[in-house]
Protein backbone atom coordinates (compact mmCIF):
# COMPACT_ATOMS: atom_id res chain seq x y z
CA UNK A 1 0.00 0.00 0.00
CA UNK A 2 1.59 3.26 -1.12
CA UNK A 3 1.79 6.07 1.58
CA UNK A 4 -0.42 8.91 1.72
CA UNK A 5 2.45 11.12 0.91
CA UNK A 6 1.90 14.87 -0.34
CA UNK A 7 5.40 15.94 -2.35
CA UNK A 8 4.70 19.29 -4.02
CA UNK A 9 6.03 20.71 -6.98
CA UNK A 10 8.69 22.78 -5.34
CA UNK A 11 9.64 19.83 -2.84
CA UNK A 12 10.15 17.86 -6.33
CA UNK A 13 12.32 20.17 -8.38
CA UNK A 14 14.61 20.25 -5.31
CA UNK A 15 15.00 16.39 -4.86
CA UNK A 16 13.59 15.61 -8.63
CA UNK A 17 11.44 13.04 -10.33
CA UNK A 18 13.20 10.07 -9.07
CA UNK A 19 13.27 10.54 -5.23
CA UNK A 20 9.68 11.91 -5.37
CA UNK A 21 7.88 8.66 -7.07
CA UNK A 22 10.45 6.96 -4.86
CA UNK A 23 8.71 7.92 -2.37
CA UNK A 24 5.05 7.96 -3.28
CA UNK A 25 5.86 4.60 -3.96
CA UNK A 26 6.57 3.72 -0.10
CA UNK A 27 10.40 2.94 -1.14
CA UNK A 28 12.25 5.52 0.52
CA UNK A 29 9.29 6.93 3.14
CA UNK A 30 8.45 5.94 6.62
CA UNK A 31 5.47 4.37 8.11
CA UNK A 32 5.67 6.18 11.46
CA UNK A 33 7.31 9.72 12.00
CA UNK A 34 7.51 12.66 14.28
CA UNK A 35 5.80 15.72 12.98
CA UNK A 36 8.24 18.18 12.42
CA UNK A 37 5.56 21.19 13.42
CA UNK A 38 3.26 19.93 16.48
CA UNK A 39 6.12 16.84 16.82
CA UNK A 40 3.28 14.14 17.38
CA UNK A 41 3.63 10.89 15.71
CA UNK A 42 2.10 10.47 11.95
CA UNK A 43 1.40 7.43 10.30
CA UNK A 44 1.87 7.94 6.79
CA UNK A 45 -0.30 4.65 6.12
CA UNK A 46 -2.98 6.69 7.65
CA UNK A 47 -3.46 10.27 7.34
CA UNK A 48 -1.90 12.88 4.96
CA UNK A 49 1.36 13.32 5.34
CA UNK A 50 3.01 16.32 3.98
CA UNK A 51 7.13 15.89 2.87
CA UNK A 52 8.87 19.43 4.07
CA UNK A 53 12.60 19.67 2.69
CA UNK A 54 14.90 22.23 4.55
CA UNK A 55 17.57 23.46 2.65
CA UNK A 56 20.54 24.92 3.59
CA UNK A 57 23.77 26.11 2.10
CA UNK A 58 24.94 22.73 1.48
CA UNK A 59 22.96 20.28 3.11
CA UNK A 60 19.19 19.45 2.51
CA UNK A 61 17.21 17.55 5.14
CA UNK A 62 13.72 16.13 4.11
CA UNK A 63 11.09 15.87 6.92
CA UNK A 64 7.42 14.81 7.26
CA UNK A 65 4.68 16.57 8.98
CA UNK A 66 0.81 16.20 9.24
CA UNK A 67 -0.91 17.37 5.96
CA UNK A 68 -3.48 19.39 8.68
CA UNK A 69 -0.31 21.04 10.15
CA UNK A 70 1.33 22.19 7.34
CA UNK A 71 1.40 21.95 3.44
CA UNK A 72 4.58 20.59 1.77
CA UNK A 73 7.12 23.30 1.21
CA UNK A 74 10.96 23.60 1.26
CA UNK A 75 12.10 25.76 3.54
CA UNK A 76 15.43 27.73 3.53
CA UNK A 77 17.49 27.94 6.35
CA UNK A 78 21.12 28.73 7.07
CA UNK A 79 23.67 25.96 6.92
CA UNK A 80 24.32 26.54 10.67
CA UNK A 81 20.58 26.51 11.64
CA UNK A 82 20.03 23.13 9.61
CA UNK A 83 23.10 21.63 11.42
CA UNK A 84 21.52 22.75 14.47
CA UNK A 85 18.52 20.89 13.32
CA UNK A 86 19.19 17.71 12.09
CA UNK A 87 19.54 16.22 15.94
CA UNK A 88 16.09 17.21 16.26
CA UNK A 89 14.78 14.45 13.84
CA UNK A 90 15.62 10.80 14.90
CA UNK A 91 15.96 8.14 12.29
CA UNK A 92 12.98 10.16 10.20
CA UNK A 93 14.56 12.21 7.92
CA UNK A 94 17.02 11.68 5.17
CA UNK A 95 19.70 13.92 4.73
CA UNK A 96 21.13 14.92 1.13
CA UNK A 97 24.70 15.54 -0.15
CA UNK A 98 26.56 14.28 3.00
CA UNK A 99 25.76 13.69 6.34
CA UNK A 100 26.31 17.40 8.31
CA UNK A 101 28.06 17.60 11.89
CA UNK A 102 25.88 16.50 15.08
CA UNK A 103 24.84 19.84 16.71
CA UNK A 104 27.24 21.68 18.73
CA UNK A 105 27.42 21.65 22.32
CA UNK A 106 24.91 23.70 24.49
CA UNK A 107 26.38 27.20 25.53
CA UNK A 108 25.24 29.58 27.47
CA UNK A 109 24.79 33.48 26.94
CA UNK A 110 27.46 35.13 27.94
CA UNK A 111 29.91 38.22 28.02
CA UNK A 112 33.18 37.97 26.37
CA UNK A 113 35.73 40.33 25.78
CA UNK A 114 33.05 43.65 26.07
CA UNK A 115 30.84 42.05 23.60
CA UNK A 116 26.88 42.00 24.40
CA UNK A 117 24.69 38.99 23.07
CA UNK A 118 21.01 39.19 23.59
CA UNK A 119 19.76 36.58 25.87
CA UNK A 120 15.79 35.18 24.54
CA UNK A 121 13.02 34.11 26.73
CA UNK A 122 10.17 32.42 25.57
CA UNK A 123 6.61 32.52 27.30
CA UNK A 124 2.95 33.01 26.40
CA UNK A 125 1.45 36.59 26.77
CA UNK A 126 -2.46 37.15 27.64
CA UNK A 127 -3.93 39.65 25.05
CA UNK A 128 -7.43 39.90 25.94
CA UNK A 129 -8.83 36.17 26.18
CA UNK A 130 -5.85 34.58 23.87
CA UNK A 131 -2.55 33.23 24.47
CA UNK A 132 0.06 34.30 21.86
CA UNK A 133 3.29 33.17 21.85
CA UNK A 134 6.09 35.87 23.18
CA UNK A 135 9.58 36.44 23.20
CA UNK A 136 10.82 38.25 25.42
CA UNK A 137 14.99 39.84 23.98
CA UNK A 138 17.36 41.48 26.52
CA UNK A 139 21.20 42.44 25.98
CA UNK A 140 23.79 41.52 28.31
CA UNK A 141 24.85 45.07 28.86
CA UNK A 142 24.19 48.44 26.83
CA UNK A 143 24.27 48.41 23.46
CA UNK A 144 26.64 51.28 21.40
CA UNK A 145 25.47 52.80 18.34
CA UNK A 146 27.23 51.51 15.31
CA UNK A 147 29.98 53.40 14.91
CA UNK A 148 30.12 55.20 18.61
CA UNK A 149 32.27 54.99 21.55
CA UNK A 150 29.86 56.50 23.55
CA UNK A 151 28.84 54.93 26.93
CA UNK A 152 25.26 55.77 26.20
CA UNK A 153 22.47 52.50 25.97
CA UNK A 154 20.73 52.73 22.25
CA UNK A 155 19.53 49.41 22.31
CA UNK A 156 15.70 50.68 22.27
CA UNK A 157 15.82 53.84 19.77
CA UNK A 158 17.89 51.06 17.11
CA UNK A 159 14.86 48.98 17.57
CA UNK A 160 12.15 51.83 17.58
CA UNK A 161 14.27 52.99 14.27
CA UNK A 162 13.95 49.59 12.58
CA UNK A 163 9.92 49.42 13.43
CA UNK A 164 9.20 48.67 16.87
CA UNK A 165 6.60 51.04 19.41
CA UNK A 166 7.09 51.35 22.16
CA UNK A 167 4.64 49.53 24.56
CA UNK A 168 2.70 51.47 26.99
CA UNK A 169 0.15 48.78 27.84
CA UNK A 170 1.21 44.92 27.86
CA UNK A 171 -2.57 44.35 27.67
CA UNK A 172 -2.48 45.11 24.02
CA UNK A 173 -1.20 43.23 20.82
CA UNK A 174 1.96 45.48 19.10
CA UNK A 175 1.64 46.39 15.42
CA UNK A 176 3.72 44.12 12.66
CA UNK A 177 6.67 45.20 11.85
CA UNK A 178 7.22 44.64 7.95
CA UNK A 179 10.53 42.85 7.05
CA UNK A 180 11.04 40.94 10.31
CA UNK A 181 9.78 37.32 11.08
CA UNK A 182 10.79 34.29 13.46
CA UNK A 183 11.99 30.94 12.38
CA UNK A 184 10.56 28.17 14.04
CA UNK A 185 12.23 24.78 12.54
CA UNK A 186 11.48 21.40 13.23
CA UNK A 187 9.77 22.64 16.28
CA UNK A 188 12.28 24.50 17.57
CA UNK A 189 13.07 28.32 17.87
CA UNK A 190 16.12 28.98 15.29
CA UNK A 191 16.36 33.12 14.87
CA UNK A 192 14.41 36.28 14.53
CA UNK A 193 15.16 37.60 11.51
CA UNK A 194 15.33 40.90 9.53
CA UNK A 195 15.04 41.99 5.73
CA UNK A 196 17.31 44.38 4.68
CA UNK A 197 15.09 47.43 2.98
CA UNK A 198 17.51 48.11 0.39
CA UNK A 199 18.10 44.77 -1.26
CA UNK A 200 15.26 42.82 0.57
CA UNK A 201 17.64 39.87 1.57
CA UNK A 202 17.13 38.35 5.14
CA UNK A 203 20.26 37.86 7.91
CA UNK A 204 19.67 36.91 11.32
CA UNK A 205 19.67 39.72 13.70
CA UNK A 206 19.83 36.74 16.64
CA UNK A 207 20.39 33.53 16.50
CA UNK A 208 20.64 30.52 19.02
CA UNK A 209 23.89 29.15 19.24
CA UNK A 210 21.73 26.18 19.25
CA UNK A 211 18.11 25.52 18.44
CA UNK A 212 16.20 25.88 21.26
CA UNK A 213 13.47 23.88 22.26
CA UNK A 214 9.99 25.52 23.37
CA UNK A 215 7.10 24.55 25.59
CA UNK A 216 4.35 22.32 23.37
CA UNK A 217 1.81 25.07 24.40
CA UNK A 218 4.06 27.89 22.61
CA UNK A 219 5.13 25.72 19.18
CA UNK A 220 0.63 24.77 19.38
CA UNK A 221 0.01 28.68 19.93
CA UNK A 222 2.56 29.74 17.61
CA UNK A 223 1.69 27.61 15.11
CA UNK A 224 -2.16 28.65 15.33
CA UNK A 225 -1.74 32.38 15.61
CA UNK A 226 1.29 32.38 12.47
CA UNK A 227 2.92 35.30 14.72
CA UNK A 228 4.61 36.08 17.88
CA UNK A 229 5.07 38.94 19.98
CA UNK A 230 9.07 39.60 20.16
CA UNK A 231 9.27 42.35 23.20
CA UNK A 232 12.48 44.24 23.90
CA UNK A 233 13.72 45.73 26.98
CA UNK A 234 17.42 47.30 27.97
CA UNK A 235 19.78 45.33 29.93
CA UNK A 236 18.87 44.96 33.51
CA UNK A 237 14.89 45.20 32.83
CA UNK A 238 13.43 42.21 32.97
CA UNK A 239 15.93 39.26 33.97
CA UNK A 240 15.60 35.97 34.59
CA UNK A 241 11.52 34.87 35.57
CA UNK A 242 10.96 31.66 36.18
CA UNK A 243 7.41 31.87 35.70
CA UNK A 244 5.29 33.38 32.82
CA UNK A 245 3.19 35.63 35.67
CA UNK A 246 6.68 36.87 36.92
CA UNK A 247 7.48 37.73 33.34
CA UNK A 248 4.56 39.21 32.58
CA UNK A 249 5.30 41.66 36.30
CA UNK A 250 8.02 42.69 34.77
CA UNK A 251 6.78 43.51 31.63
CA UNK A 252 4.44 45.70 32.43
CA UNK A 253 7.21 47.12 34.86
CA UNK A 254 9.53 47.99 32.23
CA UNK A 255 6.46 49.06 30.49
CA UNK A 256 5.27 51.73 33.19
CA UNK A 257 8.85 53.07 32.97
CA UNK A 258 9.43 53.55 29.16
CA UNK A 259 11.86 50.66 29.02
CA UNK A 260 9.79 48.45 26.93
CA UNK A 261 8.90 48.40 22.94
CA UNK A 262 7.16 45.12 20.70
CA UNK A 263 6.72 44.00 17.40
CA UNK A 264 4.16 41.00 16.21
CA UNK A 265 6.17 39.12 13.86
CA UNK A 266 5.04 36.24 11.29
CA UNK A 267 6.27 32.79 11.99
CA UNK A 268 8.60 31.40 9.23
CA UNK A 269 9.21 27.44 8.90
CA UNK A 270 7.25 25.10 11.06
């Protein structure tokens, strides 16, 4: 019995006509799998199954996901997020032009040599009678204007520059900012990223040093609402909550004192 497999035309032209009857023909697909978006277990004998290739520089990496979660798609990604990645999917993928490097070692955020990373916290934010999904971004220390020596903090008018409001009111949703979005692959958080206006290409402005992994209740809200909340704060303004009411405290803290701006962003990837 041939699996109900769904390879579309752009999942095709990237692995061509001989993988892709491969397998609709059952040859080269599984019978069980991990959904690479809600990461439940499929049966491809069973229901729709959807075949989602992630490409990256030189490495491609072909999943399987629940046709009702996602359609089939390829999905670009750096070579460094897919490497990241590929530990994520156990024995259900199959990996194209050479087998990449396991993922590299947890690290922590930290400060080295003067230089401030932004440390990411994920949690779920109230608006009204909804959940949406949230991250929360704080620097390790002030951040310099390109190109200044100065000792003052411009971490907040950058971001208000590049499209962010500032947030008076946690209670309320933030506008879209055009030309950012947030990569969610295989389930797990990758990057926020941001479109250059003049030439419209897309860099990371962070990224994990490793994928992250996120609560089932923010991948199943994410994935539902396509968007999530990225809120901003300078260094020293929120910190380390260990619960999502303690985060949302000092939210609406930093809020209260100016110290706070959002963006809703789309979610790219699964």
């Amino acid at each position: 019995m041939s699996p109900l497999l769904d390879v579309s035309d752009e999942v095709r032209a990237e692995i061509g006509d001989k993988e892709a009857e491969r397998l609709l023909a059952g040859e080269n697909a599984p019978g069980t799998y991990d959904c690479t978006s809600c990461r439940t277990q499929g049966d491809t004998g069973q229901e729709r199954t959807s075949t989602v290739l992630f490409v990256g520089g030189e490495t491609a990496v072909l999943a399987f996901a629940h046709a009702a979660c996602i359609p089939s798609q390829v999905v670009t990604v750096s070579e460094e997020q897919l490497r990241g990645a590929v530990a994520s999917i156990t024995g259900q993928s199959t990996v194209a032009e050479g087998q990449p490097p396991g993922a590299p070692s947890p690290a922590e955020l930290e400060e080295s040599s003067g230089q401030v990373v932004l440390g990411v916290t994920c949690g779920q934010i109230l608006i009204g009678e909804d959940l949406y999904p949230a991250l929360v971004v704080e620097p390790s220390g002030p951040v310099a204007r390109p190109g200044s020596d100065g000792p003052g903090d411009d971490f907040l008018p950058l971001l208000i520059e590049a499209g962010f409001l500032p947030v008076t009111d946690v209670s309320a949703a933030p506008a879209q900012v055009p030309g950012w979005s947030v990569l969610l692959a295989m389930g797990q958080l990758h990057s926020v990223l941001q479109a250059d206006a003049a030439t419209g290409q897309t860099a990371a402005w962070w990224q994990a040093h490793q994928p992250l992994a996120v609560t089932e209740g923010w991948r199943t809200s994410a994935n539902q609402k396509q968007m999530v909340l990225v809120y901003a704060a300078p260094a020293g303004s929120i910190g380390q909550q260990p619960r999502e009411d303690l985060l949302r405290e000092a939210l609406e803290k930093a809020a209260a004192g100016g110290l706070l701006v959002a963006a809703a962003m789309p979610l790219a990837g699964t």
